[in-house]
Protein backbone atom coordinates (compact mmCIF):
# COMPACT_ATOMS: atom_id res chain seq x y z
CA UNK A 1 -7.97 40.78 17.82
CA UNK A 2 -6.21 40.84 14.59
CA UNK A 3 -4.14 37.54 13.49
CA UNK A 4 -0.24 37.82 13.56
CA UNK A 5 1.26 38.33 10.23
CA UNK A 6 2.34 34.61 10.47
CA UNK A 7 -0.58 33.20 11.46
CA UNK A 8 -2.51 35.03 7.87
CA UNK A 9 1.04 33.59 5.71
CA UNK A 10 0.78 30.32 6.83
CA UNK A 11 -2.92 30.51 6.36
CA UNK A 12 -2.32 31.85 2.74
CA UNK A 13 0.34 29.55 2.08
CA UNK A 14 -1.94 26.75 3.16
CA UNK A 15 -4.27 27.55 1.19
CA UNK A 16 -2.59 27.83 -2.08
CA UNK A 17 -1.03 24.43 -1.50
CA UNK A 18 -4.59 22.88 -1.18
CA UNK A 19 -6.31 24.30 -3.87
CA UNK A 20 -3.54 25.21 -6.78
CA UNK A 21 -0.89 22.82 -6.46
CA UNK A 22 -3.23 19.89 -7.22
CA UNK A 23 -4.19 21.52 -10.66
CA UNK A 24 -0.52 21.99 -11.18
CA UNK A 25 -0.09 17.93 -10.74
CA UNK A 26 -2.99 17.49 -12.64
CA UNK A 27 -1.93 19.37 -15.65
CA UNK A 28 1.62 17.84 -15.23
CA UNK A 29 0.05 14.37 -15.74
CA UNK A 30 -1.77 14.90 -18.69
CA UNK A 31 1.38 16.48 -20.69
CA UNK A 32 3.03 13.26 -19.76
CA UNK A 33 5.61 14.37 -17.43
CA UNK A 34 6.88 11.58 -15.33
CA UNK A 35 8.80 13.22 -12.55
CA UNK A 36 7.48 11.34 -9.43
CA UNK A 37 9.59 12.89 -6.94
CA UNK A 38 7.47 16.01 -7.79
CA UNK A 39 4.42 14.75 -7.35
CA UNK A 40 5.73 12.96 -4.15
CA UNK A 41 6.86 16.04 -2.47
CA UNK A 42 3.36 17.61 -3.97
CA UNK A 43 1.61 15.78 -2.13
CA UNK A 44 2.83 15.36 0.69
CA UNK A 45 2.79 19.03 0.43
CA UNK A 46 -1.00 19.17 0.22
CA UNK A 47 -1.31 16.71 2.74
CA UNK A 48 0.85 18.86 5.64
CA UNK A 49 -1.37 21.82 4.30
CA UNK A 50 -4.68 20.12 4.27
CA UNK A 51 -4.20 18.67 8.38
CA UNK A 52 -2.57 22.32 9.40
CA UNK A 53 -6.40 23.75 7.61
CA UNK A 54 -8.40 21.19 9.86
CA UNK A 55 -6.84 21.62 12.86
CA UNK A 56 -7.43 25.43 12.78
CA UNK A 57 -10.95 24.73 12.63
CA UNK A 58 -12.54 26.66 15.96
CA UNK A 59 -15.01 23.84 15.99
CA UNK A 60 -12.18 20.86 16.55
CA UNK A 61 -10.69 22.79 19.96
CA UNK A 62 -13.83 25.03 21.34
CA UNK A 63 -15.13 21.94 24.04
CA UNK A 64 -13.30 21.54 27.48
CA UNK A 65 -13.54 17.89 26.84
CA UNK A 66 -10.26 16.61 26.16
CA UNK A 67 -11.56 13.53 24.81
CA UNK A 68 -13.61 14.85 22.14
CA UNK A 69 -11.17 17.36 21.00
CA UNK A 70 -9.08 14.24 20.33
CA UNK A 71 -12.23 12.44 18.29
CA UNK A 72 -12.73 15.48 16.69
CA UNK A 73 -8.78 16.18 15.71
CA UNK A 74 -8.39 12.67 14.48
CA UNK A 75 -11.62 12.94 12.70
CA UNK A 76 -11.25 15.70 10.45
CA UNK A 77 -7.19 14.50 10.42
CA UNK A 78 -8.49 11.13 8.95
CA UNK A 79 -10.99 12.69 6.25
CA UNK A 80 -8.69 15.16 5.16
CA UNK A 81 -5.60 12.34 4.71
CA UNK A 82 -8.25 9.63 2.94
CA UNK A 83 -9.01 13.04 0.76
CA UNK A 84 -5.21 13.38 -0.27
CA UNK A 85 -4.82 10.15 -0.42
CA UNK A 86 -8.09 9.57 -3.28
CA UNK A 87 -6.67 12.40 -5.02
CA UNK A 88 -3.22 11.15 -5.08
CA UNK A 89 -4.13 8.17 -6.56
CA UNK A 90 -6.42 9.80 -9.46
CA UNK A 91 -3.74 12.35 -10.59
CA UNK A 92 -0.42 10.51 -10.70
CA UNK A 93 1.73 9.72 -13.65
CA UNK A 94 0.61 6.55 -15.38
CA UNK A 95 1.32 6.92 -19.11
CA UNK A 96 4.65 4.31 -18.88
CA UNK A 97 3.68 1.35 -19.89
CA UNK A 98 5.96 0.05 -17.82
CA UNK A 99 7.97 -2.11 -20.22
CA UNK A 100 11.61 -1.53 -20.75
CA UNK A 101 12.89 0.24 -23.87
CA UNK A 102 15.27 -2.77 -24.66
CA UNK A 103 12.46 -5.53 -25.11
CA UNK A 104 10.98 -3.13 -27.15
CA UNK A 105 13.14 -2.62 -29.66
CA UNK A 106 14.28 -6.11 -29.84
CA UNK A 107 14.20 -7.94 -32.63
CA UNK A 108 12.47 -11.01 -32.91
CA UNK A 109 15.51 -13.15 -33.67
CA UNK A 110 17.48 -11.98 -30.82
CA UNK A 111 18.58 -14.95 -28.50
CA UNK A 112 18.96 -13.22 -25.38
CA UNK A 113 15.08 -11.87 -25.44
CA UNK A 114 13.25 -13.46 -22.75
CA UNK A 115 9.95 -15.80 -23.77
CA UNK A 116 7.98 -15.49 -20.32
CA UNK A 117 7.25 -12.06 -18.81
CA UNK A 118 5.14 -11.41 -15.68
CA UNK A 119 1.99 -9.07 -15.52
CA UNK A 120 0.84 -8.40 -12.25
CA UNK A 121 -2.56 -6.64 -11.48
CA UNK A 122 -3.63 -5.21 -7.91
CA UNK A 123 -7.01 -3.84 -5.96
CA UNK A 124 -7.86 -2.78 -2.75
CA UNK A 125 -10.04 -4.97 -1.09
CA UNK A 126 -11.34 -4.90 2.63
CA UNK A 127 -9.85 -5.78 5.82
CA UNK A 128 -10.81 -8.13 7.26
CA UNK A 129 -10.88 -10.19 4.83
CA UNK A 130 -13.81 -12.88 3.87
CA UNK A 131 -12.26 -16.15 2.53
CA UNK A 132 -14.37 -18.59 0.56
CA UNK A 133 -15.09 -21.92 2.36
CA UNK A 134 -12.46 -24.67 0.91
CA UNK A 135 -10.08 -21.78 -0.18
CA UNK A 136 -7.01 -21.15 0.93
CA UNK A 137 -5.40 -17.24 0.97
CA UNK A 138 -1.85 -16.06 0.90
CA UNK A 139 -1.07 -12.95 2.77
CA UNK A 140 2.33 -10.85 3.53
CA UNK A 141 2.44 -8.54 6.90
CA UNK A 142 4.57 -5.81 6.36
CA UNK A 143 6.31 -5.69 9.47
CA UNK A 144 10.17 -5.11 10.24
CA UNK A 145 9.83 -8.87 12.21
CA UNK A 146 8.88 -10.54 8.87
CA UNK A 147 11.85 -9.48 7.26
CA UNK A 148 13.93 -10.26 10.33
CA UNK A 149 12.53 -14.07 10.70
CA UNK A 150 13.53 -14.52 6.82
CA UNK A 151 15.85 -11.99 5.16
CA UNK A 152 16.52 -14.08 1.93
CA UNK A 153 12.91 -14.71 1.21
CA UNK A 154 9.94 -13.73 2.99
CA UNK A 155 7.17 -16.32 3.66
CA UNK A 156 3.54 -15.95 3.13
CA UNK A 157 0.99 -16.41 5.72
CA UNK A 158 -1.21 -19.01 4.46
CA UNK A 159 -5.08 -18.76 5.72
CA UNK A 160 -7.72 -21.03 5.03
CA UNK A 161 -11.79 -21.92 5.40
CA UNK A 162 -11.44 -25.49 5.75
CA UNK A 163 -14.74 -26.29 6.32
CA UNK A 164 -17.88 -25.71 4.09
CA UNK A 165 -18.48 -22.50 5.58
CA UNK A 166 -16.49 -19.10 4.43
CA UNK A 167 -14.72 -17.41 7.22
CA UNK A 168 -13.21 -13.95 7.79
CA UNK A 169 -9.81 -13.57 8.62
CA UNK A 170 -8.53 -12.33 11.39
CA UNK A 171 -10.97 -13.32 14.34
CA UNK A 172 -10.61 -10.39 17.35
CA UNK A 173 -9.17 -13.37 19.01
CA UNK A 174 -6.62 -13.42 16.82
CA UNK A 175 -5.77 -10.37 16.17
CA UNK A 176 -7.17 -7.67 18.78
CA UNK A 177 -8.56 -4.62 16.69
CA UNK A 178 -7.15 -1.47 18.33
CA UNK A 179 -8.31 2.20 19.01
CA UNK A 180 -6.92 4.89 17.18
CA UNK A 181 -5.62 7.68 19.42
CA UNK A 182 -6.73 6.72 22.95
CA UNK A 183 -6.68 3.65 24.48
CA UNK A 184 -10.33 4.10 25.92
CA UNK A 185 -11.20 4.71 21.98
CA UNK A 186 -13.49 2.67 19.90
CA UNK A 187 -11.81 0.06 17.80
CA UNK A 188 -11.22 0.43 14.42
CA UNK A 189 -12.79 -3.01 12.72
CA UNK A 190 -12.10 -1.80 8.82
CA UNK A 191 -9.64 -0.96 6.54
CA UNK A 192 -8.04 -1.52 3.67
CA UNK A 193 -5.30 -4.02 1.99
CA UNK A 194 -4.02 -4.79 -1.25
CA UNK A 195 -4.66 -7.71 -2.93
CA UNK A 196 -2.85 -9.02 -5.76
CA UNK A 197 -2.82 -11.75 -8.74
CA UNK A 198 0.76 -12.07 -10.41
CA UNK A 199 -0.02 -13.91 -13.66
CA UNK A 200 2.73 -15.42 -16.26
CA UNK A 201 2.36 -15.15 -20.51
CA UNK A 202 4.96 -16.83 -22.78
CA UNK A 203 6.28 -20.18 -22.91
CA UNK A 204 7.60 -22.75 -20.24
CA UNK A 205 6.71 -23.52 -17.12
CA UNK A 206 8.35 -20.66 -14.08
CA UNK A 207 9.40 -23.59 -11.10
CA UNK A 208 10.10 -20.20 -9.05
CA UNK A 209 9.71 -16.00 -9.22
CA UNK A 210 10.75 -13.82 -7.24
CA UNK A 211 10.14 -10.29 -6.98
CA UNK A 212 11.58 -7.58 -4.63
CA UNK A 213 9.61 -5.28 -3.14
CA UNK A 214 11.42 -2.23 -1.20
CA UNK A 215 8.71 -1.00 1.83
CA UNK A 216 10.82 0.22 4.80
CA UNK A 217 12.66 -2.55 4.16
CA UNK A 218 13.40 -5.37 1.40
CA UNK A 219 10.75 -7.97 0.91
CA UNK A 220 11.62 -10.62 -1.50
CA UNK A 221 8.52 -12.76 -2.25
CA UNK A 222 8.96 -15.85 -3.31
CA UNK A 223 6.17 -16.97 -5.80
CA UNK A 224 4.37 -20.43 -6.32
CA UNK A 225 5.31 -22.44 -9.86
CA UNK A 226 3.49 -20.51 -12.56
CA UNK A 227 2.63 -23.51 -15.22
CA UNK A 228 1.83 -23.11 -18.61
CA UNK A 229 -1.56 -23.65 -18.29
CA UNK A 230 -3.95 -25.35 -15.75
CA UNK A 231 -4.42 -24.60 -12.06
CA UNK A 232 -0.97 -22.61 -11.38
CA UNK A 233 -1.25 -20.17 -13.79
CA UNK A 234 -1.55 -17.26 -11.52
CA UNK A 235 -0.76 -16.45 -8.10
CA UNK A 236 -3.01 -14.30 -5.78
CA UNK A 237 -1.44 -12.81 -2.33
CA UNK A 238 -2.41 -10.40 -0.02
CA UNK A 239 -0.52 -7.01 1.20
CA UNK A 240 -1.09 -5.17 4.85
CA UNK A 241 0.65 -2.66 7.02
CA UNK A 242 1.13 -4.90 10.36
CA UNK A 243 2.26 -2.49 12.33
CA UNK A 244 0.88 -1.21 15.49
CA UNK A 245 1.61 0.66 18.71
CA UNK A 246 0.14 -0.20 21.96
CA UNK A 247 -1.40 2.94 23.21
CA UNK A 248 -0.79 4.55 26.77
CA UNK A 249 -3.93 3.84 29.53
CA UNK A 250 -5.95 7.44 29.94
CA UNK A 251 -3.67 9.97 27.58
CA UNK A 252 -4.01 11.18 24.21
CA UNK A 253 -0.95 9.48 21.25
CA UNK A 254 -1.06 10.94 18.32
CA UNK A 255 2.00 9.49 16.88
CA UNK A 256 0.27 6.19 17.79
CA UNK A 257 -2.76 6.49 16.37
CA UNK A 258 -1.81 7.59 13.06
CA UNK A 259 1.07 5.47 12.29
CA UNK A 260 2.63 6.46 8.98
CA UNK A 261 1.14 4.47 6.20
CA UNK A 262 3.78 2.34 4.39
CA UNK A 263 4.48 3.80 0.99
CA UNK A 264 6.47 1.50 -1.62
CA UNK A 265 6.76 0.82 -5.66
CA UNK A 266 6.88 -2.24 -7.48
CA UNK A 267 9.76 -3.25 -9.20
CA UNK A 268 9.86 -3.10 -13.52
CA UNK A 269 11.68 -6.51 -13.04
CA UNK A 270 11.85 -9.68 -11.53
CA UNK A 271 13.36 -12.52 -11.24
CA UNK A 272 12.29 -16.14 -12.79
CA UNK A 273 13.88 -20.00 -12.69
CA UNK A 274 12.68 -21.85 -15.26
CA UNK A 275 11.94 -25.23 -15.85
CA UNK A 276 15.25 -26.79 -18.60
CA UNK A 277 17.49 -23.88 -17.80
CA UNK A 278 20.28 -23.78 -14.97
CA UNK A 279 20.22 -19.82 -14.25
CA UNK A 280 17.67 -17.17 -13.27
CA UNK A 281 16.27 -14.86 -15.37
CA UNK A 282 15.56 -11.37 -15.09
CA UNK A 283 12.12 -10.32 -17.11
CA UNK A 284 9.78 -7.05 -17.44
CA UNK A 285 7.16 -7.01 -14.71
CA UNK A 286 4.23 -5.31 -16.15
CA UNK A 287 2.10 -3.44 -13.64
CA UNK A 288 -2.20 -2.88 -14.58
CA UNK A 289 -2.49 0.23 -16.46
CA UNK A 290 -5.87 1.20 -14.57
CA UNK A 291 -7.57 4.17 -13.71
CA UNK A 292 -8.72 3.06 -10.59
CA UNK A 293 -5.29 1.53 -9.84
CA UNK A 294 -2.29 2.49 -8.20
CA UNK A 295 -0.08 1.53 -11.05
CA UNK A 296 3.21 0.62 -9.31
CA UNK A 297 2.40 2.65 -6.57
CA UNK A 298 2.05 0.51 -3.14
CA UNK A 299 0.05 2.49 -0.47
CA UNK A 300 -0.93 0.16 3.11
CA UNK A 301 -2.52 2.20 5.48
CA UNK A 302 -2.23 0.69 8.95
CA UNK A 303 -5.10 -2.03 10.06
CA UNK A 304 -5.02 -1.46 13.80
CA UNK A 305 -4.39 -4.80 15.23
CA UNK A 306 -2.21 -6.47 17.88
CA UNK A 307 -0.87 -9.26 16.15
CA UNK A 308 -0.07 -11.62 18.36
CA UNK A 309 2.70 -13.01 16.81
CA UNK A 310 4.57 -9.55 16.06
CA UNK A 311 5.66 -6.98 18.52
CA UNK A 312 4.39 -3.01 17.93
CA UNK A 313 6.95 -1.32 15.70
């Protein structure tokens, strides 16, 4: 039986998403054209395309098994979105240093240039995450309770090894890992968070910084004293999507299971009080230029744990 006429469009259509509009990106980044609401709706393009592909793969529907139609959806759903979501990261305008035009064209006599700037350089890392005995970590959930419980200034979750042995953080007793589509589903125990060391260069000694990130929400971190030298130099913290939703006994939730990652930028400024002078000051925050790197791209896919301290979302 021949396929409706638009069952073969979307099928075409699909298909030229997947495989052309990435080389369009591609060739957009390396002329230097920094339009990132096209390459946002690009791909999220590809991504739609790339899941309505998978799940028109015969093999994902043709057993009566219910179950394993839904391991098999949210199999190929998952390897098709990590996919996207590699690709994304490798083709995706980077060639702005970041650094506003004004401080560079300021002269060096100008009064009103600033002396400290920020630079601020972030990985991936795994979840969960292995702290070093003696060492204490820093970590923000992204959760709309966080921001609720302190609007003005969000507060790290410190973690630490106290003893002489490292740890990993969180225990299942902490923080129950959960399935991803049914609740009879095998737990999802890894993923992936986003660690980060904000580092200060120039003179003086920063008593506070703060920088606001905007991820479904405003976060404003508040950062440690950044000293001139010595211990404080830099700060490390932690980044991860805390939310989570509870899934119904026996049936099939797709809209639990893949909760939206949390998609957010870094700001090109922040905000410093230094040591000697009464008022804030607003500097450049300069993001890694890496390959490997998300520039000032901020990406959290969701960790699958019940927090016990934060409702789902």
């Amino acid at each position: 039986m021949a396929k409706p006429t638009w069952k073969t469009f979307f099928d075409v259509l699909a298909f030229v998403v997947v495989f052309v509009v990435p080389v369009v990106l591609y060739l957009m980044e390396k002329a230097g054209i920094d339009l990132k609401p096209i390459f946002i709706v690009g791909w999220l393009s590809i991504a739609a395309a790339s899941l309505y592909l998978v799940l028109n793969l015969p093999w994902v529907w043709n057993n009566p098994d219910i179950a394993l139609r839904a391991w098999r959806a949210y199999a190929v759903c998952s390897i098709a979105l990590l996919a996207v979501g590699y690709a994304s990261i490798r083709i995706w305008p980077t060639h702005s240093t970041g650094i506003p035009e004004a401080n560079k064209n300021a002269k060096p006599d100008n009064a009103e240039k600033s002396v400290i700037a920020l630079f601020l350089d972030c990985t991936y890392e795994d979840f969960p995450i292995r702290i070093s005995a003696g060492s204490t970590i820093h970590v923000l959930r992204i959760h709309p309770a966080v921001i609720k419980s302190s609007p003005k200034a969000v507060a790290f979750l410190d973690v630490g090894a106290p003893g002489k042995e490292d740890r990993t953080w969180p225990q299942d007793r902490e923080a129950p890992p959960l399935p991803a589509f049914m609740s009879t589903g095998e737990p999802v125990r890894h993923a992936l968070v986003m660690k980060c060391t904000v580092r200060k260069y120039g003179k003086g000694t920063v008593e506070k910084a703060l920088i606001s990130l905007q991820l479904a929400g405003r976060y404003n971190l508040l950062i440690d004293p950044l000293e001139s030298s010595g211990a404080f130099e830099s700060f490390s913290f932690y980044l991860l999507n805390a939310c989570y939703t509870d899934l119904k006994p026996g049936e099939y939730d797709g809209a639990g299971g893949m909760s939206p990652p949390i998609v957010g930028e870094f700001p090109e400024k922040a905000k410093l009080q230094i040591i000697g002078e009464p008022d804030w000051k607003e500097v450049p925050l300069t993001v890694s230029y890496r390959q490997n790197s998300t520039y000032r791209t901020i990406l959290l896919m969701p960790v699958h744990r019940r927090w016990r301290d934060l409702p789902p979302c």
